[in-house]
N, C-alpha and C. Protein backbone atom coordinates (compact mmCIF):
# COMPACT_ATOMS: atom_id res chain seq x y z
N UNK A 1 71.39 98.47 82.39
CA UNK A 1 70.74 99.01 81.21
C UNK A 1 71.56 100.15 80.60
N UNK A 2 72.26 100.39 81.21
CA UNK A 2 72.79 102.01 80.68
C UNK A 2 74.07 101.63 80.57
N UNK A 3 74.72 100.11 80.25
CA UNK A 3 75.73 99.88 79.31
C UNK A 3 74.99 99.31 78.09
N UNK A 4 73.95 99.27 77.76
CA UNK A 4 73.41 98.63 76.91
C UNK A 4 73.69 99.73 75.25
N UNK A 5 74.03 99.41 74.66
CA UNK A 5 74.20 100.28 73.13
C UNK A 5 72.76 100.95 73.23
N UNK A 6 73.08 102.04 72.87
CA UNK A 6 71.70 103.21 72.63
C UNK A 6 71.16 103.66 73.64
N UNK A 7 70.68 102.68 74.93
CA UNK A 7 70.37 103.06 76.37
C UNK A 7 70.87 103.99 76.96
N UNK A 8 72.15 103.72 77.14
CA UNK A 8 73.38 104.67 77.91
C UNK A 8 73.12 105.88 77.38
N UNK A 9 73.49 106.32 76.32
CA UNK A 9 73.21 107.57 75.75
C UNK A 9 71.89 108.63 76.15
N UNK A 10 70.62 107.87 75.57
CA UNK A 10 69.45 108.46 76.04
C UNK A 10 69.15 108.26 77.34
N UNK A 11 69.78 107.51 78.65
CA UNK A 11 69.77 107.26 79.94
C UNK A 11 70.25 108.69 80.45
N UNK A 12 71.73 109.17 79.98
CA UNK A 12 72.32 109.91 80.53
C UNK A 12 72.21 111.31 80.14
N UNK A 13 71.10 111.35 78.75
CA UNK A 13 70.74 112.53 78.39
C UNK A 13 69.53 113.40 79.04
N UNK A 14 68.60 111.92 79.70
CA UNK A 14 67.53 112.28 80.08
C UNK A 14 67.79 112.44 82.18
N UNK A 15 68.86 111.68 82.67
CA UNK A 15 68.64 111.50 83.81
C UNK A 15 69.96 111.98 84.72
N UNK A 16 70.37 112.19 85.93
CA UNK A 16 71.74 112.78 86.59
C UNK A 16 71.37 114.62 86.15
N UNK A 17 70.56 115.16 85.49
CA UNK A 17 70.62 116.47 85.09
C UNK A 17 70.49 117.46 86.44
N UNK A 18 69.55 117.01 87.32
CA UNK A 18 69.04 117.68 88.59
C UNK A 18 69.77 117.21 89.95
N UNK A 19 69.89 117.88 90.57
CA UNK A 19 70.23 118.07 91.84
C UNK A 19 69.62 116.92 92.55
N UNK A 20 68.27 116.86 92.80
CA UNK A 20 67.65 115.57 93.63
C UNK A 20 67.67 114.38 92.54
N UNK A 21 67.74 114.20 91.57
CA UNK A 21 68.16 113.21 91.31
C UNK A 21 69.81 112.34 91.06
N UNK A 22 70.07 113.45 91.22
CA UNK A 22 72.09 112.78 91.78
C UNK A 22 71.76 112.37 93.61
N UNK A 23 70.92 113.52 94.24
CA UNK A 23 71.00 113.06 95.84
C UNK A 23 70.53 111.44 95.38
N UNK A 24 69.71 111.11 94.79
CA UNK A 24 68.57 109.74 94.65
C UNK A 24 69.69 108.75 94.22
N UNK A 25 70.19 108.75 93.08
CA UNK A 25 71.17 108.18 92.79
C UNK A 25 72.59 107.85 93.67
N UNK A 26 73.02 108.55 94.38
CA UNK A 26 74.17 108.54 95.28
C UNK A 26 73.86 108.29 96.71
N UNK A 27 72.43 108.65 96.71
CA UNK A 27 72.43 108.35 98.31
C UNK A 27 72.31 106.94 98.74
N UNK A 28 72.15 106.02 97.60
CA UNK A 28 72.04 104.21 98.06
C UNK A 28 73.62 104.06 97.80
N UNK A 29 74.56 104.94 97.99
CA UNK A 29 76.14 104.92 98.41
C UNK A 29 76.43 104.85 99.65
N UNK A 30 75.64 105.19 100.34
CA UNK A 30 75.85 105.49 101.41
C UNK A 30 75.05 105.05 102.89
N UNK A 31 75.84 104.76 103.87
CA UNK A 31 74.66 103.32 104.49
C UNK A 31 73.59 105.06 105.13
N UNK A 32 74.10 105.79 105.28
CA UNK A 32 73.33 107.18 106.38
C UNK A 32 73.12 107.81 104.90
N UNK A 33 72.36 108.00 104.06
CA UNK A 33 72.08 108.74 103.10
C UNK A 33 72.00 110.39 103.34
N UNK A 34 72.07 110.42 104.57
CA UNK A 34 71.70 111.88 104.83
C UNK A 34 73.93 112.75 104.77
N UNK A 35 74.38 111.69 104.64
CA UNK A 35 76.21 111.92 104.66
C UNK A 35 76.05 112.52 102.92
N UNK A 36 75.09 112.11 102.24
CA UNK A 36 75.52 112.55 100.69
C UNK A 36 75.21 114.00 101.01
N UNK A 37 76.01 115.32 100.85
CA UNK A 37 75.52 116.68 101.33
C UNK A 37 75.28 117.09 99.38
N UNK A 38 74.53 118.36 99.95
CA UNK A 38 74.54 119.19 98.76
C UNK A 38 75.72 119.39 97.41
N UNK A 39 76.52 119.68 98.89
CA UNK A 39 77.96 119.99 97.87
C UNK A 39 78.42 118.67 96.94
N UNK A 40 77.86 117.54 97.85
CA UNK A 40 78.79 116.71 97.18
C UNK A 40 77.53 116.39 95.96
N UNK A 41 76.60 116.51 95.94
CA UNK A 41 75.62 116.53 94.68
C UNK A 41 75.97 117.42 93.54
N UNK A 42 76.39 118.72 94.12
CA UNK A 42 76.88 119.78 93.12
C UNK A 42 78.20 119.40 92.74
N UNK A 43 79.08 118.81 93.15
CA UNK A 43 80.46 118.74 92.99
C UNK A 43 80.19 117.12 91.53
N UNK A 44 79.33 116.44 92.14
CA UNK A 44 79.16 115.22 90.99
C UNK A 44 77.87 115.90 89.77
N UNK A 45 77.76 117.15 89.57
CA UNK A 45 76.50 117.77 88.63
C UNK A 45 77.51 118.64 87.50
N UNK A 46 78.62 119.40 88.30
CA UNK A 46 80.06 119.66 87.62
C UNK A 46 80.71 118.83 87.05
N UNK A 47 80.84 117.69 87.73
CA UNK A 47 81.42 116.59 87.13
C UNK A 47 81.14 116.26 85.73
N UNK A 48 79.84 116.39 85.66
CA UNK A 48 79.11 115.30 84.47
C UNK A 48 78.45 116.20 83.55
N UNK A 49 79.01 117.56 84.02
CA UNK A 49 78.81 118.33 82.64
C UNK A 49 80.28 119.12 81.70
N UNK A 50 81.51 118.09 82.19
CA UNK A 50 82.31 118.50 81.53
C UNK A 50 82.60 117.48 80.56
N UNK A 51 83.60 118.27 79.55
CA UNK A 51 83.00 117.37 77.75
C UNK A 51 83.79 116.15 78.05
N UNK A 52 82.81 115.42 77.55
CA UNK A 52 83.11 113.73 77.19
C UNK A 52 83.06 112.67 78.44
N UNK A 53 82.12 113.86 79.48
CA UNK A 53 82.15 112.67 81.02
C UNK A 53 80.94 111.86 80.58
N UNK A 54 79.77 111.68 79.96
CA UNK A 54 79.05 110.91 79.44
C UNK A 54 79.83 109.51 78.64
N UNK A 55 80.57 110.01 77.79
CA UNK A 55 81.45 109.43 77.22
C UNK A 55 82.65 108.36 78.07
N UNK A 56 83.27 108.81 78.40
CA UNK A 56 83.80 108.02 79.31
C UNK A 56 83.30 107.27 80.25
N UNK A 57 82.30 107.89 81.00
CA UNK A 57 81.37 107.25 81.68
C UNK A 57 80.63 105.80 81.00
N UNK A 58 79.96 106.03 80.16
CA UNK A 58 79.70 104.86 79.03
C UNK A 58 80.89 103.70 78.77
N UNK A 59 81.70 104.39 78.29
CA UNK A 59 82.66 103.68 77.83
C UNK A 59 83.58 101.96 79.16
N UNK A 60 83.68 103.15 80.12
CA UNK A 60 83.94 102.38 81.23
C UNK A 60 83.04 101.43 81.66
N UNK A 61 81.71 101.51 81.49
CA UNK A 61 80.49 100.37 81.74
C UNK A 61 80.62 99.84 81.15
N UNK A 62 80.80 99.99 79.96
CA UNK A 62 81.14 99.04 78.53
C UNK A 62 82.02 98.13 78.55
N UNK A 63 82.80 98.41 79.03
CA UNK A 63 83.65 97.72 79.13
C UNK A 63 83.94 96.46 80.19
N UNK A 64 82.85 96.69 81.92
CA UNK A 64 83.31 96.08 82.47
C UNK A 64 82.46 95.43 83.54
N UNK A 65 80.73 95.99 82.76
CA UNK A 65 79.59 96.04 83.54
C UNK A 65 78.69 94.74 82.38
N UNK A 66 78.06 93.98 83.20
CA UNK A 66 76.75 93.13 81.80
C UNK A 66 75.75 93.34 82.97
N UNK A 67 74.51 92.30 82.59
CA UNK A 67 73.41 92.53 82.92
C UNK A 67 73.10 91.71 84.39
N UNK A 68 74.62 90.99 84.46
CA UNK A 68 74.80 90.16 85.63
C UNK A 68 75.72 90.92 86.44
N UNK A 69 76.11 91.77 86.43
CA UNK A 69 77.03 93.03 87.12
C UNK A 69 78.52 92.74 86.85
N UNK A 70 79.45 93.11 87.36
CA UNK A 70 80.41 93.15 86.82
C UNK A 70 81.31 92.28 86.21
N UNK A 71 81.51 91.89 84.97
CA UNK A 71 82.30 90.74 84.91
C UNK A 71 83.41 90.43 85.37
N UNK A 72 83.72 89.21 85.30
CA UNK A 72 84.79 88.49 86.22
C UNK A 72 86.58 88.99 85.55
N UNK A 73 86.62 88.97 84.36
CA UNK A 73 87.92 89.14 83.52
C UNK A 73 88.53 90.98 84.18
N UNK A 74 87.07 91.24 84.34
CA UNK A 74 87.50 93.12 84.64
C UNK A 74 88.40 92.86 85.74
N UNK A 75 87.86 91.96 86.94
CA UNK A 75 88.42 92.09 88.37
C UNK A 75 89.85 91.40 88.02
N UNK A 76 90.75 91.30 87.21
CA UNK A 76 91.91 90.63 87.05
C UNK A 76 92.73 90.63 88.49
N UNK A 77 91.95 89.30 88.67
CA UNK A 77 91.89 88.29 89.99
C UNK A 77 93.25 87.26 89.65
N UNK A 78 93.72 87.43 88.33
CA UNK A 78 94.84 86.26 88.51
C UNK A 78 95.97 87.50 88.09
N UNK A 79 96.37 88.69 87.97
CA UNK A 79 97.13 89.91 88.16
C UNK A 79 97.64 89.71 89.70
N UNK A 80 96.24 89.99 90.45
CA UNK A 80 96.71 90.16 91.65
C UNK A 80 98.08 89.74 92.44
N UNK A 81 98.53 88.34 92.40
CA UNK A 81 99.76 87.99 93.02
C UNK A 81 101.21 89.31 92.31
N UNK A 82 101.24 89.88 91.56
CA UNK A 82 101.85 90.74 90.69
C UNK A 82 102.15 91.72 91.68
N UNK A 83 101.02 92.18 92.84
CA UNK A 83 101.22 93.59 93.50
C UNK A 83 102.35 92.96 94.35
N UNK A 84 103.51 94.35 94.13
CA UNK A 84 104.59 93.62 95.09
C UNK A 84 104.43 94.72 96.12
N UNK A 85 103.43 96.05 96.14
CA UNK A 85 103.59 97.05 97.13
C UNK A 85 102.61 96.60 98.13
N UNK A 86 102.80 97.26 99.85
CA UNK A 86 101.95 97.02 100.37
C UNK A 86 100.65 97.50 99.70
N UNK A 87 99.75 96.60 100.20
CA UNK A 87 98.36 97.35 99.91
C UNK A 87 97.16 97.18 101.21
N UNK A 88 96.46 98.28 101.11
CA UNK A 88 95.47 98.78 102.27
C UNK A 88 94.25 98.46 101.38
N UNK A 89 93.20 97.91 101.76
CA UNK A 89 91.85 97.35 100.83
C UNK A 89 90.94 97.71 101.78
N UNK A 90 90.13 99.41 101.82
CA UNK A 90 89.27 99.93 102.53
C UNK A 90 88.29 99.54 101.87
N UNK A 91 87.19 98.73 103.07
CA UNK A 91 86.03 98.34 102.11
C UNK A 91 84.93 98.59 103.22
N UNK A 92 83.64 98.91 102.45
CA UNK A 92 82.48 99.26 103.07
C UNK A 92 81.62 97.59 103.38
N UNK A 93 81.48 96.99 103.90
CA UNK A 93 80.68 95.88 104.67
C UNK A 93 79.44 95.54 104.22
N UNK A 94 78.82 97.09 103.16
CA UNK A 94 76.99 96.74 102.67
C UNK A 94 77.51 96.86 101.63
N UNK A 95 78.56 97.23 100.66
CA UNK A 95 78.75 97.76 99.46
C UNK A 95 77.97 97.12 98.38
N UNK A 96 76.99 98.12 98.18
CA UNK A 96 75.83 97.62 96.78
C UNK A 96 76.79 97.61 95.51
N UNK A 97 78.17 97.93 95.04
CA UNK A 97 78.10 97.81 93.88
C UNK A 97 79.33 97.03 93.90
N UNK A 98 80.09 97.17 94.70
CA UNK A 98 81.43 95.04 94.76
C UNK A 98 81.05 95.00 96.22
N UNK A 99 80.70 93.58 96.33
CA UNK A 99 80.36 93.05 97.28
C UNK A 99 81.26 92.80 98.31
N UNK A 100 81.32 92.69 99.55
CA UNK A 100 82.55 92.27 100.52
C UNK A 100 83.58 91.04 99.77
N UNK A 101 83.14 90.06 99.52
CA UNK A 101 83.55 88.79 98.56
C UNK A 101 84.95 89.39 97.70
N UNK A 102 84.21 90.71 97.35
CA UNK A 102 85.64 91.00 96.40
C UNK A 102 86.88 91.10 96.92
N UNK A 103 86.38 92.39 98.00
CA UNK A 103 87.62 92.78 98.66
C UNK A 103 88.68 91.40 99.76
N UNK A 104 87.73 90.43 99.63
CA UNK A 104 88.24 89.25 100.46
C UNK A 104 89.01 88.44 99.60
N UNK A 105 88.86 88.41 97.90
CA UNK A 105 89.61 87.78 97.21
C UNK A 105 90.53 88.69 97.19
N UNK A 106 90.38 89.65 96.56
CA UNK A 106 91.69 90.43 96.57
C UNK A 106 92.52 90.41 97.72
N UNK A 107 92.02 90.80 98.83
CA UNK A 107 92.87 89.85 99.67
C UNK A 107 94.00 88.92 99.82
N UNK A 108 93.20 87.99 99.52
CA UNK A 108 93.89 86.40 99.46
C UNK A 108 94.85 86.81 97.83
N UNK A 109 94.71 87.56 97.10
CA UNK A 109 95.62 87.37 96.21
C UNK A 109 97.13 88.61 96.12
N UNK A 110 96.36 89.38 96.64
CA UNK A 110 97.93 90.32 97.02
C UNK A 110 98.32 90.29 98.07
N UNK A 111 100.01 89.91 98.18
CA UNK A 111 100.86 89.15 98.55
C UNK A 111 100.77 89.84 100.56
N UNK A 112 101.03 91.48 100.31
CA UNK A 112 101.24 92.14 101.42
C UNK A 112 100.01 92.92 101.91
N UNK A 113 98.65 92.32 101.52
CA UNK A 113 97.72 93.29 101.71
C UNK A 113 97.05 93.44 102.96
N UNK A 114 96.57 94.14 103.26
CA UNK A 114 95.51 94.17 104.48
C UNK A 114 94.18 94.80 104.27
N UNK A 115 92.94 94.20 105.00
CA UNK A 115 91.68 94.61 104.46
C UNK A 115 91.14 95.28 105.70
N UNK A 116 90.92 96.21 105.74
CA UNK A 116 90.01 96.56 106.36
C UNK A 116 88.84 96.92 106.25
N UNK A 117 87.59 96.24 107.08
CA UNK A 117 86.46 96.72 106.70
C UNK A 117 85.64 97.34 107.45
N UNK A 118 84.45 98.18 106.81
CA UNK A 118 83.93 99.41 108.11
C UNK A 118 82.51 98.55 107.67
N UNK A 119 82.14 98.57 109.15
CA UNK A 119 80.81 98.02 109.27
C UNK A 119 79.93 99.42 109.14
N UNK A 120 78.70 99.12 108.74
CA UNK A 120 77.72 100.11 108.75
C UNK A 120 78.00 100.90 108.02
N UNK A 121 78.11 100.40 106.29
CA UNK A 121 78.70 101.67 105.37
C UNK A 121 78.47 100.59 104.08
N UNK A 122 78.47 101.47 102.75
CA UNK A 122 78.47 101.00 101.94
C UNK A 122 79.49 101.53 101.01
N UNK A 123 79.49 101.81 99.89
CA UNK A 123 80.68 102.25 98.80
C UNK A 123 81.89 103.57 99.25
N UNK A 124 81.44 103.95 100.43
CA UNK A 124 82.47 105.22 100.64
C UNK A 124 82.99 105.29 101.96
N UNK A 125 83.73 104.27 102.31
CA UNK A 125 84.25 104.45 103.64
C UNK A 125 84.93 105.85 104.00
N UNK A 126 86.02 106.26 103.16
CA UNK A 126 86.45 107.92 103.10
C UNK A 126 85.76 108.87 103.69
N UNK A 127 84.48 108.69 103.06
CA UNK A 127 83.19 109.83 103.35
C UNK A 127 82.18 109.57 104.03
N UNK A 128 82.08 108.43 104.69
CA UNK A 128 81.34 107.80 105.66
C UNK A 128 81.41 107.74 106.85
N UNK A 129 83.08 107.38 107.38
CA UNK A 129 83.70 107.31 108.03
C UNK A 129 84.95 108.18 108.19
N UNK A 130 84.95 109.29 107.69
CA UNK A 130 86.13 109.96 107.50
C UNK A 130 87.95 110.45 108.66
N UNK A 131 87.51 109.89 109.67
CA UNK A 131 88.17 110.01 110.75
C UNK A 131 88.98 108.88 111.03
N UNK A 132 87.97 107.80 111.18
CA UNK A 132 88.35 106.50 111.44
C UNK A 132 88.99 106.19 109.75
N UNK A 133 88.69 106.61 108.82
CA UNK A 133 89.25 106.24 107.58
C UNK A 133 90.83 106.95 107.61
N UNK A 134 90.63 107.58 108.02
CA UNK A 134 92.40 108.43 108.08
C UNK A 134 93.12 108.14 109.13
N UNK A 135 92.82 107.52 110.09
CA UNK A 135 93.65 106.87 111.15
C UNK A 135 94.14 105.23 110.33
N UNK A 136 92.97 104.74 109.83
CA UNK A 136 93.36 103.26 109.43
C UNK A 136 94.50 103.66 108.12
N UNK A 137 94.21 104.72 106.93
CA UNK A 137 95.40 105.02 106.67
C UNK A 137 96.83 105.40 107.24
N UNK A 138 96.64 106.45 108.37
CA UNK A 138 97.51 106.66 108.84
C UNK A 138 98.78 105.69 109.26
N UNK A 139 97.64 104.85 110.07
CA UNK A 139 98.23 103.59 110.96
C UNK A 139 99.30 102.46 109.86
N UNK A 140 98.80 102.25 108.71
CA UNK A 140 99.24 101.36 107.45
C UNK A 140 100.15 102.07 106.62
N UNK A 141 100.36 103.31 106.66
CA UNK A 141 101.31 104.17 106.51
C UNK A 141 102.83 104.18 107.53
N UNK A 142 102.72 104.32 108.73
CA UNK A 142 103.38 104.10 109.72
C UNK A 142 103.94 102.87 109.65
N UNK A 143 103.51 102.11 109.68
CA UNK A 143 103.88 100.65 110.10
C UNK A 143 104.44 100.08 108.78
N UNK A 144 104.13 100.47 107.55
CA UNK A 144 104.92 100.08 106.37
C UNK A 144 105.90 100.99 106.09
N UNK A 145 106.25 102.14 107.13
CA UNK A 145 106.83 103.23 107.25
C UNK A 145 108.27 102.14 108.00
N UNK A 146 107.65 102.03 108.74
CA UNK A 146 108.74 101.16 109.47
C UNK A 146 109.24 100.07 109.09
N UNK A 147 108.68 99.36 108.40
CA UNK A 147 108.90 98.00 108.20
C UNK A 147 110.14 98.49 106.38
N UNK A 148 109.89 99.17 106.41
CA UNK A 148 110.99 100.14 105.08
C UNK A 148 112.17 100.14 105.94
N UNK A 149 112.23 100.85 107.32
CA UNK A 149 113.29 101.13 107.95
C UNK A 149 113.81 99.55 108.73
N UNK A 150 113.02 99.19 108.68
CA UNK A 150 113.93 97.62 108.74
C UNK A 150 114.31 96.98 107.85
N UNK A 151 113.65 96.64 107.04
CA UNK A 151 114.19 96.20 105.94
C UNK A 151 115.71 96.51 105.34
N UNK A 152 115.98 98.13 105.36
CA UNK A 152 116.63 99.04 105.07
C UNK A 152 118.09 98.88 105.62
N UNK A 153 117.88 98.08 106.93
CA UNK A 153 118.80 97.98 107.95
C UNK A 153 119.47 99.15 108.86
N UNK A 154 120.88 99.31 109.27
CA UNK A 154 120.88 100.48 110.28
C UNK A 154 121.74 101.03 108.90
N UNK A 155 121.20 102.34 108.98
CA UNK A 155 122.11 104.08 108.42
C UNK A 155 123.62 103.92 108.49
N UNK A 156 124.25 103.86 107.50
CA UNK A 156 125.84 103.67 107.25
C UNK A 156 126.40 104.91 108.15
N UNK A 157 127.19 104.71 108.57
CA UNK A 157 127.88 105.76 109.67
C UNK A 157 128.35 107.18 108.99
């Protein structure tokens, strides 16, 4: 509804203004709702009162959201073979707003990717999982760390 012409506007004029209603809104992000903290309510209340984040905000739904959720042309699913860098595809397992499905096509379409997924989480593995999320970076860092130094061959004398 709130890509809908006129909706969006009076949606975002009337609603996100308060504190418990960003917790309400953000906390179905998160599979432990109690992980959305204060700060991070205040940090997204800053957010959305600097000029033209309504605006952009809108704009971006507009562009890539209908009434059937996200359209298919947005996910440029036939791009994908294009990524020639490794890629790491951290995905949450409940994710209410792209479904596992996505991150599994994407997958299958970039060339060097790897998916990892965190069970018991939804849209924010980073902040959900924050430990185990920086090791699985870490680890995909390293190892494409290396695979550079092979590639690379041995250091000219």
């Amino acid at each position: 509804a709130v890509s809908a012409p006129g909706w969006g506007e009076l949606v975002l004029r009337i609603l996100g203004r308060y504190r418990w209603e960003v917790r309400w809104e953000y906390s179905g992000l998160f599979h432990d709702p109690s992980l959305f903290t204060p700060q991070m309510a205040a940090e997204v209340l800053a957010n959305r009162a600097r000029p033209r984040a309504a605006a952009i905000l809108l704009s971006m739904l507009r562009q890539g959201v209908t009434w059937r959720g996200v359209r298919g042309d947005v996910l440029l699913l036939d791009r994908l073979p294009l990524v020639q860098a490794p890629t790491l595809i951290a995905w949450g397992a409940q994710d209410p707003l792209f479904p596992l499905s996505h991150a599994r096509r994407a997958q299958q379409g970039i060339p060097r990717s790897r998916l990892e997924v965190f069970p018991d989480c939804r849209h924010c593995p980073q902040l959900e999982y924050p430990e185990r999320f920086n090791d699985v970076v870490g680890s995909f860092l390293a190892a494409e760390t290396a695979n550079l130094a092979l590639d690379a061959g041995p250091a000219p004398p």
